[in-house]
C-alpha atoms as a PDB file:
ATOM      1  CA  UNK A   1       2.299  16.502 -12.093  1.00  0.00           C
ATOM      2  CA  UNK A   2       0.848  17.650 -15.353  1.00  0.00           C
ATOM      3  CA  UNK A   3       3.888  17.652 -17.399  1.00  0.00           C
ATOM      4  CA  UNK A   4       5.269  14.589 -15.728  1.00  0.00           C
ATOM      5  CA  UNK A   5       5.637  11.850 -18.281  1.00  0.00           C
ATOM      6  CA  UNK A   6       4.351   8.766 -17.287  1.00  0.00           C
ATOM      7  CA  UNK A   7       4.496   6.970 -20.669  1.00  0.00           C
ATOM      8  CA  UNK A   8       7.749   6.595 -22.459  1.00  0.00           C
ATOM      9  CA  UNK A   9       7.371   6.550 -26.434  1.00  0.00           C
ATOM     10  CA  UNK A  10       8.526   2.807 -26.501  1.00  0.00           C
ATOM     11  CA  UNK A  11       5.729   1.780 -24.399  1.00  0.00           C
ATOM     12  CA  UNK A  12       3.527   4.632 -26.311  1.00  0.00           C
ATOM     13  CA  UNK A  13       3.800   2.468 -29.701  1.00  0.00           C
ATOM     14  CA  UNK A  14       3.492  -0.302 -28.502  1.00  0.00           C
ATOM     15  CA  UNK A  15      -0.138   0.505 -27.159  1.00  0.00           C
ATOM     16  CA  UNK A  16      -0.433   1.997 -30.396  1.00  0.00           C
ATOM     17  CA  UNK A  17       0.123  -1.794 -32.199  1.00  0.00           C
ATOM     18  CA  UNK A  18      -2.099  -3.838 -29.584  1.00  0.00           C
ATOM     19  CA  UNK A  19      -5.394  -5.909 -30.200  1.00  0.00           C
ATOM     20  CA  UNK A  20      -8.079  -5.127 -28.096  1.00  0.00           C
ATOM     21  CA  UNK A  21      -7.494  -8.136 -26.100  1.00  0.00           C
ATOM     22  CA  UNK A  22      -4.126  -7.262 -25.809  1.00  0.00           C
ATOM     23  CA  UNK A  23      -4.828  -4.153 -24.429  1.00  0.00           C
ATOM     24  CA  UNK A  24      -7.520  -5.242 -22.105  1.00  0.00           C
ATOM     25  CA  UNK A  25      -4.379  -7.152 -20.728  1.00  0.00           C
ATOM     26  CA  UNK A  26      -2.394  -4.687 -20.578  1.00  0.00           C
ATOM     27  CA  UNK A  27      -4.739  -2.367 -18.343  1.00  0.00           C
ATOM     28  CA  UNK A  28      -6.153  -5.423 -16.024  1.00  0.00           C
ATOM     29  CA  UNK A  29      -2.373  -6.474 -15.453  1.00  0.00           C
ATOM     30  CA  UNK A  30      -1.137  -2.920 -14.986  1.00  0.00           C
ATOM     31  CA  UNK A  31      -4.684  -2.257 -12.203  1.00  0.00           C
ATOM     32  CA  UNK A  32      -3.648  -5.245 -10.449  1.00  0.00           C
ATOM     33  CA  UNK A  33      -0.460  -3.999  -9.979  1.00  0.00           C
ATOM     34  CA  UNK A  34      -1.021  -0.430  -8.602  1.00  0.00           C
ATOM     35  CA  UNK A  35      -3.639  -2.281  -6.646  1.00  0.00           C
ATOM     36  CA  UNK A  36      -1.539  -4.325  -5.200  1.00  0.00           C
ATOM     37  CA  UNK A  37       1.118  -1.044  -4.158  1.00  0.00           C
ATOM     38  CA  UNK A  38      -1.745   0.592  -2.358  1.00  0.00           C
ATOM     39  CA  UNK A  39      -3.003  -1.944  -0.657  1.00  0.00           C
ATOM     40  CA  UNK A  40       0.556  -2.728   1.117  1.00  0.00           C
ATOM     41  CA  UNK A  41       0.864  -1.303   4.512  1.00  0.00           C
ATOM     42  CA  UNK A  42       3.746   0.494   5.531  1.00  0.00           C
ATOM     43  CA  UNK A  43       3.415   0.649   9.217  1.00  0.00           C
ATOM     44  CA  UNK A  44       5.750  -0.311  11.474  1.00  0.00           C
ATOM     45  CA  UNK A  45       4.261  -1.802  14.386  1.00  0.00           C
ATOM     46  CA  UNK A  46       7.477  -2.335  16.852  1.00  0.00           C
ATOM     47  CA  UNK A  47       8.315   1.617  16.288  1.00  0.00           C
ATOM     48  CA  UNK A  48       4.554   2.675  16.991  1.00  0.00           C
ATOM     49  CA  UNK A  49       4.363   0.406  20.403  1.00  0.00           C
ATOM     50  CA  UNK A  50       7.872   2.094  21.245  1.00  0.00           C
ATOM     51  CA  UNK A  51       6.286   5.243  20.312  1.00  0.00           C
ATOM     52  CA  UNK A  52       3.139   5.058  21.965  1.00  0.00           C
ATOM     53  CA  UNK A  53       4.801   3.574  24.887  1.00  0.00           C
ATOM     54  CA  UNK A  54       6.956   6.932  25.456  1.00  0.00           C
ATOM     55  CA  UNK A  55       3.593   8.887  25.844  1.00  0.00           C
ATOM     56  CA  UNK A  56       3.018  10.011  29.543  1.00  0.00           C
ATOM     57  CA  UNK A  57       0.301   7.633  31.707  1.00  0.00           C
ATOM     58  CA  UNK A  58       0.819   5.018  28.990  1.00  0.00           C
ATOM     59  CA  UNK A  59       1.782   1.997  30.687  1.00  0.00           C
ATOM     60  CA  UNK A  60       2.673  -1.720  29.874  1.00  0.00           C
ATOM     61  CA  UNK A  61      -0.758  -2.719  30.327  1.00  0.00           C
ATOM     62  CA  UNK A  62      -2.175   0.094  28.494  1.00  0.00           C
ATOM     63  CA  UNK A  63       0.061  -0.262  25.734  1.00  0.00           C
ATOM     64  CA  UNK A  64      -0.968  -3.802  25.053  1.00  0.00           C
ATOM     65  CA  UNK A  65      -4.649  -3.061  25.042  1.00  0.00           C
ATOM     66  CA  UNK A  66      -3.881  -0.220  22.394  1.00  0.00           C
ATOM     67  CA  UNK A  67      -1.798  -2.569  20.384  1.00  0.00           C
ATOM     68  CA  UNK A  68      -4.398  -5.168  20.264  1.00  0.00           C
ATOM     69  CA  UNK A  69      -7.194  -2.875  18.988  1.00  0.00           C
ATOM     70  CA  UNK A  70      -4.473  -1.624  16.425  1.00  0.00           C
ATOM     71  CA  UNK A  71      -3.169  -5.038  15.183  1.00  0.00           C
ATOM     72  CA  UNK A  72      -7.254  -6.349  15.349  1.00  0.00           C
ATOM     73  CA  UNK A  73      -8.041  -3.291  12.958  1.00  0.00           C
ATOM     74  CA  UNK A  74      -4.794  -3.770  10.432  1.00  0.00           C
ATOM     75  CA  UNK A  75      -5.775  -8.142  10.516  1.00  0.00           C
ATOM     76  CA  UNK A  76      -2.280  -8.358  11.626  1.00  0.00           C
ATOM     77  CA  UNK A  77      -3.796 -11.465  14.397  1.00  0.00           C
ATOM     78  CA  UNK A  78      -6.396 -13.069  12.707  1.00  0.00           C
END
């Protein structure tokens, strides 16, 4: 992770050249953005109720309380 290179020189100099406001751009638009990748769930919620539902003494009924408390938790039905 160390060595990995995250900035390439293009993008290096042209940090180098920026205004302060510029810059403070820059970062707030580049935050907002890796924001905005973490925030985004990647759950599937039709493979978890399948996969839920294969567990032993799970029934239909059970499975739909468990869902509910799951989908009230991720905002899915709000």
């Amino acid at each position: 992770m160390q060595n990995e290179k995250i900035l390439d020189r293009a993008t290096y100099k042209k940090i180098k050249g920026m205004t302060r406001e510029e810059m403070q751009n820059f970062l707030t638009n580049y935050y907002h953005n890796v924001m905005k990748d973490a925030e985004s769930p990647t759950l599937n919620l039709g493979e978890l109720r399948t996969e839920i539902g294969t567990i032993k003494g799970v029934g239909e009924k059970r499975l739909n309380e468990i869902m509910e408390v799951i989908e009230k938790h991720l905002g899915v039905n709000e």
